[in-house]
N, C-alpha and C. Protein backbone atom coordinates (compact mmCIF):
# COMPACT_ATOMS: atom_id res chain seq x y z
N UNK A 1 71.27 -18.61 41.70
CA UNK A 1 70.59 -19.88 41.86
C UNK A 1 69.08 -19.61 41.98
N UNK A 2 67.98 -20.16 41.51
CA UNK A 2 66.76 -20.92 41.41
C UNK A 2 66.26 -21.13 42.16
N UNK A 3 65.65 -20.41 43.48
CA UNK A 3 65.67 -21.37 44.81
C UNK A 3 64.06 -22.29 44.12
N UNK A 4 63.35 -21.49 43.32
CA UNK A 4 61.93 -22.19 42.94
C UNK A 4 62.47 -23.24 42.76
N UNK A 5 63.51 -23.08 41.26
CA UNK A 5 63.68 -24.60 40.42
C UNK A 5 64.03 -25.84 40.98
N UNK A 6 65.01 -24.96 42.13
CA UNK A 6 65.73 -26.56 43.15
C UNK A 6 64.47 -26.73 43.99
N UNK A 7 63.26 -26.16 44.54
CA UNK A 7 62.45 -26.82 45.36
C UNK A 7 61.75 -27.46 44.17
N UNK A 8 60.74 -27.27 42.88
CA UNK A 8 60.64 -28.66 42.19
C UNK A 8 61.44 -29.36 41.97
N UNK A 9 62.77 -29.67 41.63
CA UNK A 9 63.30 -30.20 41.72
C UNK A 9 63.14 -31.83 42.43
N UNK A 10 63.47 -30.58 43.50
CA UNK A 10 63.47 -31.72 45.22
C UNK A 10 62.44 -32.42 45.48
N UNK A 11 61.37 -31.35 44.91
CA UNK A 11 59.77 -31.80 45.10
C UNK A 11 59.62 -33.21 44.21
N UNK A 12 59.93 -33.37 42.74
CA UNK A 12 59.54 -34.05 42.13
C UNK A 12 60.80 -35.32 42.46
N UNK A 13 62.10 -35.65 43.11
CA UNK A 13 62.61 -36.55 43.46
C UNK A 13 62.04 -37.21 44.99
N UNK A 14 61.25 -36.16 45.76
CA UNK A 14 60.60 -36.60 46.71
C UNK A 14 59.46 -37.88 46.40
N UNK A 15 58.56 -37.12 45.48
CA UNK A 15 57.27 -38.05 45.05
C UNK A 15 57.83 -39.34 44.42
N UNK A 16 59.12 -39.00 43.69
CA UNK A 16 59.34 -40.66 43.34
C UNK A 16 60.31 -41.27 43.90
N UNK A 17 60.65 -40.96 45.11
CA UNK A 17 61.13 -41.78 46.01
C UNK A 17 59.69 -42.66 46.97
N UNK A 18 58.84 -41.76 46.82
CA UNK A 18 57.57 -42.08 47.81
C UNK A 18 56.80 -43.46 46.73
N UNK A 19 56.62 -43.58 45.23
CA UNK A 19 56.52 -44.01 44.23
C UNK A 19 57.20 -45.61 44.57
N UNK A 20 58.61 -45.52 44.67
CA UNK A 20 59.66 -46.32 44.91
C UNK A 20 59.63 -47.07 46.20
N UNK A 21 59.08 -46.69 47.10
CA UNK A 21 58.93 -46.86 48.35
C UNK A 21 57.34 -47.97 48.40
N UNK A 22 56.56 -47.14 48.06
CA UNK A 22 55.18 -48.13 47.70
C UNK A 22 55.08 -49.28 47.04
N UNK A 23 56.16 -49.03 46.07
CA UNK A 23 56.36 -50.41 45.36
C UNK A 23 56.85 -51.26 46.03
N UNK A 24 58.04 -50.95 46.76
CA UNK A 24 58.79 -51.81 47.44
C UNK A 24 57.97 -52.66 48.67
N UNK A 25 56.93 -51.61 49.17
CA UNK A 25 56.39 -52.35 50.20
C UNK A 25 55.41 -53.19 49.82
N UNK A 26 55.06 -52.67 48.69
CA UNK A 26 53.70 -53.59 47.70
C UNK A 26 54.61 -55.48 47.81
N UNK A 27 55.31 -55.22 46.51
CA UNK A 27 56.42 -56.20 46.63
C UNK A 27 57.16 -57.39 47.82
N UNK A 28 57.26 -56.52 48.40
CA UNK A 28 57.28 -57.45 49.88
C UNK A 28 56.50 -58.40 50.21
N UNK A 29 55.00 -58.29 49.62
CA UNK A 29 53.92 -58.79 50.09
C UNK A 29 53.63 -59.61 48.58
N UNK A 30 54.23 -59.36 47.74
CA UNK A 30 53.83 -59.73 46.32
C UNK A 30 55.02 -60.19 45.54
N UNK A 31 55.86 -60.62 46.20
CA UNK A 31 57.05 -60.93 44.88
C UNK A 31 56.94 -61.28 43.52
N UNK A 32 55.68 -62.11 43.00
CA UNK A 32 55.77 -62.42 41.86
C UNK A 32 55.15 -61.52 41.10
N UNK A 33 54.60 -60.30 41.31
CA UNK A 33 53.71 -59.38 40.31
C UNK A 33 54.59 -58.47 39.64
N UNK A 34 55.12 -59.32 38.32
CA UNK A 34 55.56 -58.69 37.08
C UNK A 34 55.74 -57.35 36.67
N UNK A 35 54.46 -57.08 36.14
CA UNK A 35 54.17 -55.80 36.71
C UNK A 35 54.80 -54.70 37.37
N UNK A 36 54.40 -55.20 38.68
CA UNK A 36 54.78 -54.04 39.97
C UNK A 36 56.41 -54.05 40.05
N UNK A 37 56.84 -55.50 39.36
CA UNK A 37 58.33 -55.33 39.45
C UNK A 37 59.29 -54.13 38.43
N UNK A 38 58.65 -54.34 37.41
CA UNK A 38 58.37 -53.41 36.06
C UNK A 38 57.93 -51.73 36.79
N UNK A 39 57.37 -51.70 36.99
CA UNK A 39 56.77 -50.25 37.32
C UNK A 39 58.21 -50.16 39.02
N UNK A 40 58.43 -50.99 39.61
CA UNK A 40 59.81 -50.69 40.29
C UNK A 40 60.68 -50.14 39.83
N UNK A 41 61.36 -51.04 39.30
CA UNK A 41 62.59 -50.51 38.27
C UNK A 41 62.41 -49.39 37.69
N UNK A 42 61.38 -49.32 36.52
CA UNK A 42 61.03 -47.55 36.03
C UNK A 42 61.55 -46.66 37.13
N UNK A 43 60.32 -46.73 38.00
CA UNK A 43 60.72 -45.89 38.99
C UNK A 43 62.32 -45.75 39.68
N UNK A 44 62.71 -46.76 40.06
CA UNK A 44 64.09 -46.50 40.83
C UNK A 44 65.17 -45.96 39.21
N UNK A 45 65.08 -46.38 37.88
CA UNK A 45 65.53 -45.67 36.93
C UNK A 45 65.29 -43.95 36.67
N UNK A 46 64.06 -43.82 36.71
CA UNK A 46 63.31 -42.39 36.87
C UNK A 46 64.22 -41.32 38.61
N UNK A 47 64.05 -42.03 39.58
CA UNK A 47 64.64 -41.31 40.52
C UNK A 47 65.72 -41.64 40.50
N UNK A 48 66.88 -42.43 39.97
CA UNK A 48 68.27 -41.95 39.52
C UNK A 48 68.46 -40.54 38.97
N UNK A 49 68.00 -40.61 38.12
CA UNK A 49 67.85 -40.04 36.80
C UNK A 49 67.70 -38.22 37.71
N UNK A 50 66.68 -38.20 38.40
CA UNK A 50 66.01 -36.90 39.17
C UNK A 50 67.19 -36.90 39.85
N UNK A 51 67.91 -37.76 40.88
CA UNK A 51 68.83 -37.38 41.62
C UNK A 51 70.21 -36.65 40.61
N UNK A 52 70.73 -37.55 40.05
CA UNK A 52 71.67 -37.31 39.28
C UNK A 52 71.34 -35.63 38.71
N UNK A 53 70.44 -35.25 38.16
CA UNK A 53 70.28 -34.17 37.56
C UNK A 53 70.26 -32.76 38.63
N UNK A 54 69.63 -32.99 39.50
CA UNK A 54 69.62 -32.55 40.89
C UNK A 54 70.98 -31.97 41.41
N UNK A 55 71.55 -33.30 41.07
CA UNK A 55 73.01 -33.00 41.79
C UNK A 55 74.34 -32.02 41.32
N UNK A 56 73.87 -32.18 39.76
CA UNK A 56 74.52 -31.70 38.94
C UNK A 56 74.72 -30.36 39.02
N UNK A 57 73.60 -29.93 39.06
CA UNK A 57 72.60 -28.28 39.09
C UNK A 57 72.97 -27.88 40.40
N UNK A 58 72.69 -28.66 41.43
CA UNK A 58 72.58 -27.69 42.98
C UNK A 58 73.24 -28.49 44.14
N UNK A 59 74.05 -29.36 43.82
CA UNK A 59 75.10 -29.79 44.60
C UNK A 59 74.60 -31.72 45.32
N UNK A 60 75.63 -32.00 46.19
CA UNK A 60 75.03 -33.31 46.16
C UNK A 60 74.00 -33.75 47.76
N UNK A 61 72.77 -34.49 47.16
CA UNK A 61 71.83 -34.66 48.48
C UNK A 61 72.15 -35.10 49.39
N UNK A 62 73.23 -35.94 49.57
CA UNK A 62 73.67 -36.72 51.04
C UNK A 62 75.04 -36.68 50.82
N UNK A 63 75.71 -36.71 52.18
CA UNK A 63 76.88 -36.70 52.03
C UNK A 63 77.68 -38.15 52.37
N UNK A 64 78.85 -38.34 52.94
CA UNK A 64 79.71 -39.10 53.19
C UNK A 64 79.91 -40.39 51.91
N UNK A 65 80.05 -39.95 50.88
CA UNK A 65 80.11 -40.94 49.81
C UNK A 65 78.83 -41.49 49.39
N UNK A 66 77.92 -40.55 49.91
CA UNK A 66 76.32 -41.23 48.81
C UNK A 66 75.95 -40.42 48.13
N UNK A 67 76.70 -39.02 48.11
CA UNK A 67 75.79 -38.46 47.26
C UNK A 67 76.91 -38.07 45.80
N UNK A 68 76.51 -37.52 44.80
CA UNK A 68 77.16 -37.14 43.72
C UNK A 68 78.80 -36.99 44.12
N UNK A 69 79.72 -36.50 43.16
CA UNK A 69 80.80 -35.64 43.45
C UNK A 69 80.73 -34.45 43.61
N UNK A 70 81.56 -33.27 44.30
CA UNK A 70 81.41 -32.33 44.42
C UNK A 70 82.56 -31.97 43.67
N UNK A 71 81.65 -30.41 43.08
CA UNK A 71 82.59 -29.30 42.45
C UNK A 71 83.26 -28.39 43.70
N UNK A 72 84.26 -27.98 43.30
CA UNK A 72 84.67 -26.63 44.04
C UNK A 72 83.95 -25.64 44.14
N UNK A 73 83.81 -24.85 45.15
CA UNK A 73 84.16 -25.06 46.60
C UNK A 73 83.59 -25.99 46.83
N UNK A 74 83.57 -26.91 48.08
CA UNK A 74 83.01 -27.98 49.02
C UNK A 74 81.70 -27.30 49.08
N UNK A 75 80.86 -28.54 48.08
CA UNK A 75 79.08 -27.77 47.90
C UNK A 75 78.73 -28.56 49.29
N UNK A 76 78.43 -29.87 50.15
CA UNK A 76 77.78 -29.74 50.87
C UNK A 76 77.75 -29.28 51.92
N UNK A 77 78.73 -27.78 52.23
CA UNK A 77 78.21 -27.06 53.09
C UNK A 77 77.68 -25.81 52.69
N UNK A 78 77.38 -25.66 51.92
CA UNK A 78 76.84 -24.35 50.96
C UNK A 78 75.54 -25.12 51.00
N UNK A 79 74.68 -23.96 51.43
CA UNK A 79 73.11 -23.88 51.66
C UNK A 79 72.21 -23.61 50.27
N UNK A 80 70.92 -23.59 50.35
CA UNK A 80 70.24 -24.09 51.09
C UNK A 80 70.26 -25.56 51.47
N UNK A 81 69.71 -25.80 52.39
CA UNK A 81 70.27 -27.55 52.64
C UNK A 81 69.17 -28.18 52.69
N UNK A 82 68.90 -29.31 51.19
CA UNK A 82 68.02 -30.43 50.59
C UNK A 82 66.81 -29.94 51.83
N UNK A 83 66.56 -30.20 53.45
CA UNK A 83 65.69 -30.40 54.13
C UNK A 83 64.70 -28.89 54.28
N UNK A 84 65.73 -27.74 54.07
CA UNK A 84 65.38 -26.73 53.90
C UNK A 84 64.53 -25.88 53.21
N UNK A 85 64.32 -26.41 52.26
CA UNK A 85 63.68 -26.16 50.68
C UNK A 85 61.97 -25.87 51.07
């Protein structure tokens, strides 16, 4: 395993969760800006997209039914662990 590749990885689903997050709070304050609703969606499409691929490669980010499926063996106790990175 990659430990670099899984920390960009992680790195680059971090920033667009943070992306996703700004919008959302933008939004709150702005419901009707087109736009920002547009550049939402991208984004929450874009960090699917990072998670899903993520998960695939190096197991799943959260557990109890939020995160991906797991392969054999039981990946979310196999390290390094997402906070770790």
């Amino acid at each position: 395993m990659d430990c670099e590749e899984q920390r960009e990885k992680l790195k680059k689903i971090q920033e667009m969760e943070f992306v996703a997050t700004e919008l959302n709070l933008y939004l709150n304050t702005h419901p009707c800006d087109t736009d920002a609703i547009n550049d939402y969606n991208c984004a929450v499409q874009a960090l699917r997209k990072l998670i899903r691929e993520y998960e695939e490669e190096f197991g799943p980010l959260m557990n109890f039914g939020m995160g991906g499926f797991s392969r054999e063996p039981w990946q979310w106790a196999q390290g390094p662990w997402p906070w770790e990175m």
